[in-house]
Structure formats: structure tokens, C-alpha cells
N, C-alpha and C. Protein backbone atom coordinates (compact mmCIF):
# COMPACT_ATOMS: atom_id res chain seq x y z
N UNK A 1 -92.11 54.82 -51.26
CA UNK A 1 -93.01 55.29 -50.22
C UNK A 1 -94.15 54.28 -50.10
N UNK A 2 -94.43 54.22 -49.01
CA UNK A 2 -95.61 53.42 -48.48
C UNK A 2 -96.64 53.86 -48.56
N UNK A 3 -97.74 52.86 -49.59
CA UNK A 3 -99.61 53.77 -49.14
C UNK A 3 -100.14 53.09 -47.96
N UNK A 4 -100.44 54.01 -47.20
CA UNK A 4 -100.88 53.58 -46.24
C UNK A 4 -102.37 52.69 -46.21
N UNK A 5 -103.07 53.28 -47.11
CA UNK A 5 -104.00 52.64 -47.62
C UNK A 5 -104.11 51.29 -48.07
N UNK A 6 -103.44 51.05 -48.62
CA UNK A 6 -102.83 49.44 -49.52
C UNK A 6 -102.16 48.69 -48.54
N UNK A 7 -100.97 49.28 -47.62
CA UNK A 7 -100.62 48.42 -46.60
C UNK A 7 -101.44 47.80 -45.57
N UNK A 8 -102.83 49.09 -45.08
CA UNK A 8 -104.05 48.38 -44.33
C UNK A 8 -104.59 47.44 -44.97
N UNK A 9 -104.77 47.32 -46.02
CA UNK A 9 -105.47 46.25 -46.95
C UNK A 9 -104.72 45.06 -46.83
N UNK A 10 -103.50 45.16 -46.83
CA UNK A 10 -102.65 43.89 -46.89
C UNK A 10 -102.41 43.46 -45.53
N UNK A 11 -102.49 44.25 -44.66
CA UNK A 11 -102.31 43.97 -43.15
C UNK A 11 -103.66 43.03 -42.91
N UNK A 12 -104.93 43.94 -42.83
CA UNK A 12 -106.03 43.14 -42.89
C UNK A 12 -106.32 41.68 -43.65
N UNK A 13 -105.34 41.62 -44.05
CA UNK A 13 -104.91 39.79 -45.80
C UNK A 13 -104.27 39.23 -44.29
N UNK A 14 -103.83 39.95 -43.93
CA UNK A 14 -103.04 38.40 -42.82
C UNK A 14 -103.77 38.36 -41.61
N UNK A 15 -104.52 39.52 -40.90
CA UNK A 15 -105.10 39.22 -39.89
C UNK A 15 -106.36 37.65 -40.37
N UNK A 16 -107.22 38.17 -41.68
CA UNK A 16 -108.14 36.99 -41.85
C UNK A 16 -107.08 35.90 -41.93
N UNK A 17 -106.17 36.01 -42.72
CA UNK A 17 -105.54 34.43 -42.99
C UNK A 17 -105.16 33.77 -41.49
N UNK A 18 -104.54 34.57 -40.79
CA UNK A 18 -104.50 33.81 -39.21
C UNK A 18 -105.53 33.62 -38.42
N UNK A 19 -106.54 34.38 -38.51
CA UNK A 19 -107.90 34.35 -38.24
C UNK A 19 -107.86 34.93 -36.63
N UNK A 20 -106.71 36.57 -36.81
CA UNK A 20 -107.23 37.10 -35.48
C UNK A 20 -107.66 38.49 -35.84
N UNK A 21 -108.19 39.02 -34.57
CA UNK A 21 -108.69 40.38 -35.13
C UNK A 21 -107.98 41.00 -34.18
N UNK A 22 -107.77 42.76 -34.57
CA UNK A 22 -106.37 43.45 -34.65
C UNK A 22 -105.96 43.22 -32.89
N UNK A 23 -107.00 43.51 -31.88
CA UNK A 23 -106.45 43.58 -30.78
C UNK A 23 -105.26 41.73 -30.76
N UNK A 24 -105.86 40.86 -30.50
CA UNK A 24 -104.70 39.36 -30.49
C UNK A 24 -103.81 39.70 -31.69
N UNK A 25 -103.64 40.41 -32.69
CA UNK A 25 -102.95 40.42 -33.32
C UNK A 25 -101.80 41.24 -32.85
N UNK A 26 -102.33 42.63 -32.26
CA UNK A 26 -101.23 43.58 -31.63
C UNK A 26 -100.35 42.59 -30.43
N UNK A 27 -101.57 42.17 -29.38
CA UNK A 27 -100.59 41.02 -28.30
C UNK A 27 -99.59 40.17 -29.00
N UNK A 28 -99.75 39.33 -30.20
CA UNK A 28 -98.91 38.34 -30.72
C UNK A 28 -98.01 39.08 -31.40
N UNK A 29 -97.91 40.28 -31.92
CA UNK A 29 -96.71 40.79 -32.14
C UNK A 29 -96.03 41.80 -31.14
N UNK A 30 -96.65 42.12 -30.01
CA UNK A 30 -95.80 42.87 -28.82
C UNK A 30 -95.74 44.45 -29.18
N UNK A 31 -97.28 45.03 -29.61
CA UNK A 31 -97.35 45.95 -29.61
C UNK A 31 -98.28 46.99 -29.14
N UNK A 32 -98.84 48.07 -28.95
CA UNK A 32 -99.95 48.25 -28.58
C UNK A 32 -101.07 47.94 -28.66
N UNK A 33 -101.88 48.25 -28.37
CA UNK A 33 -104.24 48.03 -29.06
C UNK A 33 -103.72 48.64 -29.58
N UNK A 34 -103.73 49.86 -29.33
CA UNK A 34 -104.01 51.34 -29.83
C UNK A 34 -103.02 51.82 -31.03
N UNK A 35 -102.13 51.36 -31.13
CA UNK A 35 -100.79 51.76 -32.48
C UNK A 35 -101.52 50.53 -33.40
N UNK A 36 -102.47 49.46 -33.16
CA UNK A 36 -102.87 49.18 -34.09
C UNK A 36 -103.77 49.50 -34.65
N UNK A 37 -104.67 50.17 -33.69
CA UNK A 37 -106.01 50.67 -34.88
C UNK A 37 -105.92 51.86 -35.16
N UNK A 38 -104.90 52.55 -34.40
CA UNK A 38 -104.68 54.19 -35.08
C UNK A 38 -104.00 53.51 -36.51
N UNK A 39 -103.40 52.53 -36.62
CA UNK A 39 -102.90 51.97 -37.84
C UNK A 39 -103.70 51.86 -38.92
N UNK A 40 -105.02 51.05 -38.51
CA UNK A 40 -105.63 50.16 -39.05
C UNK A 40 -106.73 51.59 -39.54
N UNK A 41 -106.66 52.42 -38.76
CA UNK A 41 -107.80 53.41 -38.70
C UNK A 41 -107.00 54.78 -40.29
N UNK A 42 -105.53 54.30 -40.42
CA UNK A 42 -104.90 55.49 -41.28
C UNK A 42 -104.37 56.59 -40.35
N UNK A 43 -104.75 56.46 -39.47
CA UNK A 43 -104.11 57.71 -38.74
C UNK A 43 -103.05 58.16 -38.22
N UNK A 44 -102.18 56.82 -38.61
CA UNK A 44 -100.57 55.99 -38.17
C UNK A 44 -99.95 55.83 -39.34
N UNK A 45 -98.79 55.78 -39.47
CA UNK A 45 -97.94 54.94 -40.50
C UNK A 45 -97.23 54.13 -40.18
N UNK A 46 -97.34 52.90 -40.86
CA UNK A 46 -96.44 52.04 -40.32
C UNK A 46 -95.11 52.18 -39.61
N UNK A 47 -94.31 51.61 -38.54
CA UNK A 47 -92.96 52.43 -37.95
C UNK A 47 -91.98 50.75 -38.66
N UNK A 48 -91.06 51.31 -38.96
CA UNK A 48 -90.36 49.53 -39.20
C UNK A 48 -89.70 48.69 -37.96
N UNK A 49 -90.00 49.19 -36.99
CA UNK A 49 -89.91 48.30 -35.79
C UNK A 49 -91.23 47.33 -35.85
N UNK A 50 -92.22 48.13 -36.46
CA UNK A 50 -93.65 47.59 -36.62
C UNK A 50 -93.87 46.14 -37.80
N UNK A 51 -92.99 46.65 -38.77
CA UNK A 51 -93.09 45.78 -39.50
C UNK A 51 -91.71 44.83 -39.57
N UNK A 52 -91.47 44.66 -38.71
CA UNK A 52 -89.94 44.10 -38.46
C UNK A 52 -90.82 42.87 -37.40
N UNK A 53 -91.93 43.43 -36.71
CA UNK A 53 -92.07 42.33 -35.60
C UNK A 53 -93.22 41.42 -36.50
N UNK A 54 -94.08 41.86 -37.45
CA UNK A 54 -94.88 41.17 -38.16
C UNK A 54 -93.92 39.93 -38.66
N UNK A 55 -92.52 40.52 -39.41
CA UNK A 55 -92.04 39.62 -40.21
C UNK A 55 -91.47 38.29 -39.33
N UNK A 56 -90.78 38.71 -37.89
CA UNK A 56 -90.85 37.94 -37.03
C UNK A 56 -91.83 37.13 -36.52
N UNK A 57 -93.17 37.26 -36.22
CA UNK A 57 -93.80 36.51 -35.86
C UNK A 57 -94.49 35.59 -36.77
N UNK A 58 -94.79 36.37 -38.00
CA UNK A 58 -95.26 35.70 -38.79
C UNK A 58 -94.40 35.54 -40.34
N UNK A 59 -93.61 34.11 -39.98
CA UNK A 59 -92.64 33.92 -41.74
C UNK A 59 -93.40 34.30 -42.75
N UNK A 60 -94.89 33.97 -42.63
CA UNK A 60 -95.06 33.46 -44.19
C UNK A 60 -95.59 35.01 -44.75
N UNK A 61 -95.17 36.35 -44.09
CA UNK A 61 -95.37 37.10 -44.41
C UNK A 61 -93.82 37.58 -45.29
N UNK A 62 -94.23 38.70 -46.16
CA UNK A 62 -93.06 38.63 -47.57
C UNK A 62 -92.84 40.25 -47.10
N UNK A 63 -91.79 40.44 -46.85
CA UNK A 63 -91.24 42.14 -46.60
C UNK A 63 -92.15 42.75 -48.28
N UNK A 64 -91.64 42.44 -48.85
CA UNK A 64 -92.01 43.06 -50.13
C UNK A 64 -93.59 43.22 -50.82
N UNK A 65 -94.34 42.52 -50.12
CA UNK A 65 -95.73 42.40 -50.09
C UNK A 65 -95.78 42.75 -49.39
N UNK A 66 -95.81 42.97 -48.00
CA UNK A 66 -96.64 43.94 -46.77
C UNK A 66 -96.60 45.48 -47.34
N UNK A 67 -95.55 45.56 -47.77
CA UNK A 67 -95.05 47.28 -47.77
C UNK A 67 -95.21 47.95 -48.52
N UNK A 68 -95.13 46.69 -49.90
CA UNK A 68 -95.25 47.79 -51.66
C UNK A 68 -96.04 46.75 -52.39
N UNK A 69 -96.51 45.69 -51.89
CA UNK A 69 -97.92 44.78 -52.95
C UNK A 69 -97.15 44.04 -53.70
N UNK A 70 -96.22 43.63 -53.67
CA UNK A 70 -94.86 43.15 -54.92
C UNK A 70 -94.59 41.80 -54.24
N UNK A 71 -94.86 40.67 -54.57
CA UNK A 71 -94.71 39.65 -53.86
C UNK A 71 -95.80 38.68 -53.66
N UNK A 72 -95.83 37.66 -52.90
CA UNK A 72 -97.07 36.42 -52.88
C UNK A 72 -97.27 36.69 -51.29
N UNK A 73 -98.84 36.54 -50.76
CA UNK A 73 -98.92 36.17 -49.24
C UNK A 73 -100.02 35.02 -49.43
N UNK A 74 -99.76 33.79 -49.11
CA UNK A 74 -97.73 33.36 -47.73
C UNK A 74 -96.98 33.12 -48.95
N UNK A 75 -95.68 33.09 -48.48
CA UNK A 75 -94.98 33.14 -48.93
C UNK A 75 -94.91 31.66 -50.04
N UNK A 76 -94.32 31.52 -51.14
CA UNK A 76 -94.40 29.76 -51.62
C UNK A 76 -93.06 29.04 -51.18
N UNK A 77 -93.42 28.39 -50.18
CA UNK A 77 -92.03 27.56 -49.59
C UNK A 77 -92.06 26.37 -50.48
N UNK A 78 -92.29 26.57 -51.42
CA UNK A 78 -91.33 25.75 -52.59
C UNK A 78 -90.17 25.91 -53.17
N UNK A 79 -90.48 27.32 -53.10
CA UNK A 79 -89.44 28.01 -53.56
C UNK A 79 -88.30 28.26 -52.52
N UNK A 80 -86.74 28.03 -52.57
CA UNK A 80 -86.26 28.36 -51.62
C UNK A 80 -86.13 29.67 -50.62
N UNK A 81 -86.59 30.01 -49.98
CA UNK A 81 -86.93 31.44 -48.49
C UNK A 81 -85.50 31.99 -48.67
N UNK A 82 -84.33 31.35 -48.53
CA UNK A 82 -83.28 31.79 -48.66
C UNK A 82 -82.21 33.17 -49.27
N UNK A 83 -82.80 32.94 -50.62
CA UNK A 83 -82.33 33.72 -51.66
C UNK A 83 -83.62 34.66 -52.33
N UNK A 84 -83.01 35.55 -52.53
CA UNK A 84 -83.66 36.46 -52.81
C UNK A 84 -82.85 37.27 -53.84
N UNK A 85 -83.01 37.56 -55.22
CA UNK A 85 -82.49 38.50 -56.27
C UNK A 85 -83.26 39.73 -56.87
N UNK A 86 -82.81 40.88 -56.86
CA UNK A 86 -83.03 42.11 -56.95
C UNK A 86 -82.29 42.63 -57.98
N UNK A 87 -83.49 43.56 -58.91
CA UNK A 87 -82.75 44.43 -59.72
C UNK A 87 -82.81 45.67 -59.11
N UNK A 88 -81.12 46.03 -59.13
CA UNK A 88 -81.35 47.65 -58.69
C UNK A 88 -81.56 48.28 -59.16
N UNK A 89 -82.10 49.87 -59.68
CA UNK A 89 -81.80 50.89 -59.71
C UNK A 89 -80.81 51.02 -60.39
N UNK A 90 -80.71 51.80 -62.06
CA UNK A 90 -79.93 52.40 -61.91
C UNK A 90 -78.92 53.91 -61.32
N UNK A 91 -77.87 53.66 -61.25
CA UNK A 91 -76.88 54.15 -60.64
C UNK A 91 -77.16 55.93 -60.47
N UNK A 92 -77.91 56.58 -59.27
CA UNK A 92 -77.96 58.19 -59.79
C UNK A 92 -77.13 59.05 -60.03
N UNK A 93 -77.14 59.41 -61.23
CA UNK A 93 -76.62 60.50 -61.27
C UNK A 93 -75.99 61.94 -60.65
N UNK A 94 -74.38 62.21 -60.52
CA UNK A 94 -73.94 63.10 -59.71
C UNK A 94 -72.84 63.92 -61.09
N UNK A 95 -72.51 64.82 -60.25
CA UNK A 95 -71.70 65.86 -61.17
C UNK A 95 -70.52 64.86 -61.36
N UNK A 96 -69.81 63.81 -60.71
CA UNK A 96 -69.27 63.17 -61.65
C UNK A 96 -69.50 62.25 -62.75
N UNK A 97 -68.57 61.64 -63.39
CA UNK A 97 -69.07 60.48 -64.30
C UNK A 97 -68.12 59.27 -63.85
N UNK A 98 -69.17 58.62 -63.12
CA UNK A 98 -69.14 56.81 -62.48
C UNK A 98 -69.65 56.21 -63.78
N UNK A 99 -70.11 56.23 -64.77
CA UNK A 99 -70.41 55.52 -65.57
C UNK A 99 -71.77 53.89 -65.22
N UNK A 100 -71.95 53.61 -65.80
CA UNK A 100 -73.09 52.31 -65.21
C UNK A 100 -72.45 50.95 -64.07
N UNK A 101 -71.11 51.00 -64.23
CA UNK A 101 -71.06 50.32 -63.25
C UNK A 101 -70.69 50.61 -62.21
N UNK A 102 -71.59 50.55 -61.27
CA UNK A 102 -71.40 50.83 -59.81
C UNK A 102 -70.32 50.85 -58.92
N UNK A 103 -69.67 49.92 -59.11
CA UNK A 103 -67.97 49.81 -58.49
C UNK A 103 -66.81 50.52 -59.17
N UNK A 104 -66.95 51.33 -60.24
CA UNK A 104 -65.69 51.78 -61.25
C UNK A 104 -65.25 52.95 -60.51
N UNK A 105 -64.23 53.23 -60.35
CA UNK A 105 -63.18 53.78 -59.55
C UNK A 105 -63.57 55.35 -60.00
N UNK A 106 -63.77 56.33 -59.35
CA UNK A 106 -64.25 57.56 -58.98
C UNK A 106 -63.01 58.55 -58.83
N UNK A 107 -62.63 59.73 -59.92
CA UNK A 107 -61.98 59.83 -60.08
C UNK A 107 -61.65 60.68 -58.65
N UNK A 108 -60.79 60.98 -58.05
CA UNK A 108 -60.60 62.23 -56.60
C UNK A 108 -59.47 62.91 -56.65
N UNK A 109 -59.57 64.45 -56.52
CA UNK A 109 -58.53 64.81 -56.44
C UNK A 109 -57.51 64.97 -55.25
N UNK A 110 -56.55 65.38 -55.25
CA UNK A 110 -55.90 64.93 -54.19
C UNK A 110 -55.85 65.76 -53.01
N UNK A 111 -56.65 66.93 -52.99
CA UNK A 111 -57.39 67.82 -51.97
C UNK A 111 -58.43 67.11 -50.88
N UNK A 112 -59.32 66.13 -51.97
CA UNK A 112 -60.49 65.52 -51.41
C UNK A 112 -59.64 63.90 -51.16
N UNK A 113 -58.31 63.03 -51.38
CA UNK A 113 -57.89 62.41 -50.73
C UNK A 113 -57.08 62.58 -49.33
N UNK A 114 -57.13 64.04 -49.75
CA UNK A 114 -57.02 64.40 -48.28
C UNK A 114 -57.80 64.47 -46.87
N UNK A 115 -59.11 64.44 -47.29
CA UNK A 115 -59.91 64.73 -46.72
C UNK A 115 -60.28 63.20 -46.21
N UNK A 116 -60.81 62.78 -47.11
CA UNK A 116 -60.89 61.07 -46.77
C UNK A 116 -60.11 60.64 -46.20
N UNK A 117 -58.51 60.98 -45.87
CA UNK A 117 -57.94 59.98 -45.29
C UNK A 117 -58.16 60.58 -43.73
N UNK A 118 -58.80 61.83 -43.72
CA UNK A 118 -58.91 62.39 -42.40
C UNK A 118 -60.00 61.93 -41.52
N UNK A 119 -60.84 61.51 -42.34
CA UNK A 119 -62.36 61.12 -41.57
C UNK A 119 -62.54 59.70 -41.87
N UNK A 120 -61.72 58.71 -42.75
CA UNK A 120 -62.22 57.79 -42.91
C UNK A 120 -61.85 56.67 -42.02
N UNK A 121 -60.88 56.70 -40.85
CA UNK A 121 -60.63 56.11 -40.31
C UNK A 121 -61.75 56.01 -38.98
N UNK A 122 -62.40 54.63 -38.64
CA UNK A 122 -62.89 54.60 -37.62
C UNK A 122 -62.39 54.92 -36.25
N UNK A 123 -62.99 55.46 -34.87
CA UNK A 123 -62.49 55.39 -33.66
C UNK A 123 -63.38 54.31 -32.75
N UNK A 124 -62.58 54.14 -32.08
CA UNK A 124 -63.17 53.31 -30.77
C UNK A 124 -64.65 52.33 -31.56
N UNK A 125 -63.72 51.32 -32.60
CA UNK A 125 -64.49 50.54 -33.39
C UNK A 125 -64.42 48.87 -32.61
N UNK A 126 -65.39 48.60 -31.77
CA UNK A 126 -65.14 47.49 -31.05
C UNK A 126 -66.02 46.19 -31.31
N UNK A 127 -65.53 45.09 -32.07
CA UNK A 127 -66.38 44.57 -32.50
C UNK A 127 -65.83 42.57 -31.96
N UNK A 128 -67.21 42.55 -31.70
CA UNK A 128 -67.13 41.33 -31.01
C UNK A 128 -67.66 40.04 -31.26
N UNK A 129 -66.94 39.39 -32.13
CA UNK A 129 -67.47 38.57 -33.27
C UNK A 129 -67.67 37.01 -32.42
N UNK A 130 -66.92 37.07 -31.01
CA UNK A 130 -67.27 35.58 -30.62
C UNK A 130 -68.81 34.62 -30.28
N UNK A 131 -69.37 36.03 -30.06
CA UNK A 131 -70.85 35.28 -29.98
C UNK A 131 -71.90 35.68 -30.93
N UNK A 132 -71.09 36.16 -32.09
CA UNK A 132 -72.18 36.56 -33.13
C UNK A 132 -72.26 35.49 -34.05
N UNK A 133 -74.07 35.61 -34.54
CA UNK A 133 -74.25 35.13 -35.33
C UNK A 133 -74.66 35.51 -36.54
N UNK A 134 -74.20 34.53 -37.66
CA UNK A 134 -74.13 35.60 -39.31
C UNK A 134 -75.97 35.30 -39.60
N UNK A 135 -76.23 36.89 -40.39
CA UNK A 135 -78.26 36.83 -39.99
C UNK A 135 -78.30 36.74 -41.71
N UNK A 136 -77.12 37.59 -42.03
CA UNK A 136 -77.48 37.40 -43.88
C UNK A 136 -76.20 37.97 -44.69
N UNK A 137 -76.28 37.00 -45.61
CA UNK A 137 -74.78 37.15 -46.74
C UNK A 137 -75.41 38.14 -47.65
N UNK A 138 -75.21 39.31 -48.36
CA UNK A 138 -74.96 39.60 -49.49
C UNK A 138 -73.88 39.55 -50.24
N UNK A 139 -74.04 39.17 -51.51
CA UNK A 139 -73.48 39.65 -52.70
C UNK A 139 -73.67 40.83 -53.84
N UNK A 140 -72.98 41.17 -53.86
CA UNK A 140 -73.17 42.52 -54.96
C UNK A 140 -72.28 42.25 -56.25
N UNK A 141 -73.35 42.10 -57.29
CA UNK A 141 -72.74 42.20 -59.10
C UNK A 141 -72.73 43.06 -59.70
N UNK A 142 -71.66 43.20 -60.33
CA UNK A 142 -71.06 43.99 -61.16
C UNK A 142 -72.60 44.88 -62.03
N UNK A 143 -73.07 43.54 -62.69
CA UNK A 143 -74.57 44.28 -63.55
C UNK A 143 -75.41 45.15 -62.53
N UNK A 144 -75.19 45.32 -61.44
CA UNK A 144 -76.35 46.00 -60.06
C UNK A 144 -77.38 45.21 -59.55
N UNK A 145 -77.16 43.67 -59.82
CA UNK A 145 -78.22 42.65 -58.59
C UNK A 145 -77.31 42.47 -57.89
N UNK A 146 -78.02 41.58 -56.63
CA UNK A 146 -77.49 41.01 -55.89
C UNK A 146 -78.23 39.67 -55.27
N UNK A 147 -77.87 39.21 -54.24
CA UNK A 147 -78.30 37.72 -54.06
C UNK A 147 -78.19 37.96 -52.43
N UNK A 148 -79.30 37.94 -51.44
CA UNK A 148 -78.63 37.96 -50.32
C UNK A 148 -78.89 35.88 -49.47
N UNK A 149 -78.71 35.88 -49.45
CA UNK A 149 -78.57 34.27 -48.06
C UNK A 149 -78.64 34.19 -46.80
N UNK A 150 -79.98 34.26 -46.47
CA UNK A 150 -80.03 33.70 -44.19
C UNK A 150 -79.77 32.34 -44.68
N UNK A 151 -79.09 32.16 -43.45
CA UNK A 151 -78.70 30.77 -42.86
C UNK A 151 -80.22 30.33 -41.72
């Protein structure tokens, strides 16, 4: 969860570092006056369209520092921007036993493979890969990190 409190604080870290104040800041990211200082004021919570256009306009802002304080602002482009590694979470707990690794085969009975084979098939799945472009690779390990990669 997000404090809203701490995120104004960190929001206000990048308005001085660019050196605008909130109204040019709302124009340069394509959003309201007013959704920013009801923001800025607490009376808002961040929306992630909101913080989706910060990260767009401005790189050297760190998803992980705007949102939860965890991270450097700007970012250190020494370090490669690219990659990024995460420890997950371990695995929550359900009335079965998956055991710690995340991928180990789940036992089902054959009532509930019934069921899956009924809903798991997609419909009218249309996907149009000639003008797409790839935005980010993940990988997922066995231990529960992963590694994701923009190009």
C-alpha cells in the first residue's frame, strides 16, 4: 500500500529537482491542475495511469521510489536501467501443499481437470504480433527472483 503522505514528499523530490512547480508539472505530464493539488493537497491518491505518465516523462524517476521510498532518485545510470532483480515473496499459503517452489506441479483431481479443461481454453483470442513491439522480457527462477529486460 501506498502512503500517501511519503509519496507527496517524494513527488515534491522531483518537482524541485526539475525545478517546476505542480501546475507545469501537471501540463508536462498531461494531466489536470487540479488532480494535482488535490494530490499534492492528500485529498487524492495516486491513480497508476498517474504514475505511469511521471515514469514516462520523466526516466530518471525509479517506479520503486516514487511509490514505496525503496530505490535512488534519479536513477544511477551507471548502473545498467535495463535489468532489474527482485526477491519475491514467499509462496502463500493455500489448503494445498505446493511446497516452496513455485512451479511444482499441483496435485488436481480429476473432477477439477475437468473443469479446467472447460474454461481454460481461450475464445476469439486475436493477436497481432506484426507491428508489435517487445516493451519487456521476464524471466522467472526456480528460487522466486526474476530478471526482467526493456530493450
Amino acid at each position: 500500500m501506498v502512503n500517501i503522505d511519503d509519496f507527496v514528499k517524494r513527488l515534491e523530490t522531483v518537482l524541485e529537482y526539475y525545478g517546476l512547480n505542480a501546475s507545469a508539472f501537471a501540463d508536462k505530464i498531461g494531466v489536470q491542475r487540479s488532480s494535482m493539488s488535490h494530490l499534492l493537497s492528500g485529498r487524492n491518491k495516486p491513480s497508476l495511469d498517474f504514475v505511469m505518465k511521471i515514469l514516462e516523462v520523466f526516466p530518471d524517476v525509479d517506479l520503486y521510489w516514487i511509490l514505496i521510498g525503496k530505490g535512488i532518485f534519479p536513477k544511477n545510470n551507471e548502473e545498467p536501467a535495463t535489468v532489474e532483480v527482485f526477491d519475491l515473496p514467499s509462496p502463500i499459503s493455500s489448503n494445498r501443499n505446493i511446497g516452496t517452489d513455485l512451479f511444482s506441479a499441483i496435485e488436481v483431481n480429476e473432477e477439477e481437470k475437468k473443469e479446467i479443461k472447460k474454461t481454460a481454453s481461450p475464445k476469439n483470442v486475436n493477436f497481432n504480433l506484426e507491428d508489435s513491439e517487445i516493451e519487456k522480457i521476464v524471466l522467472f527462477y526456480k528460487n522466486g527472483t526474476f530478471k526482467a529486460y526493456s530493450p
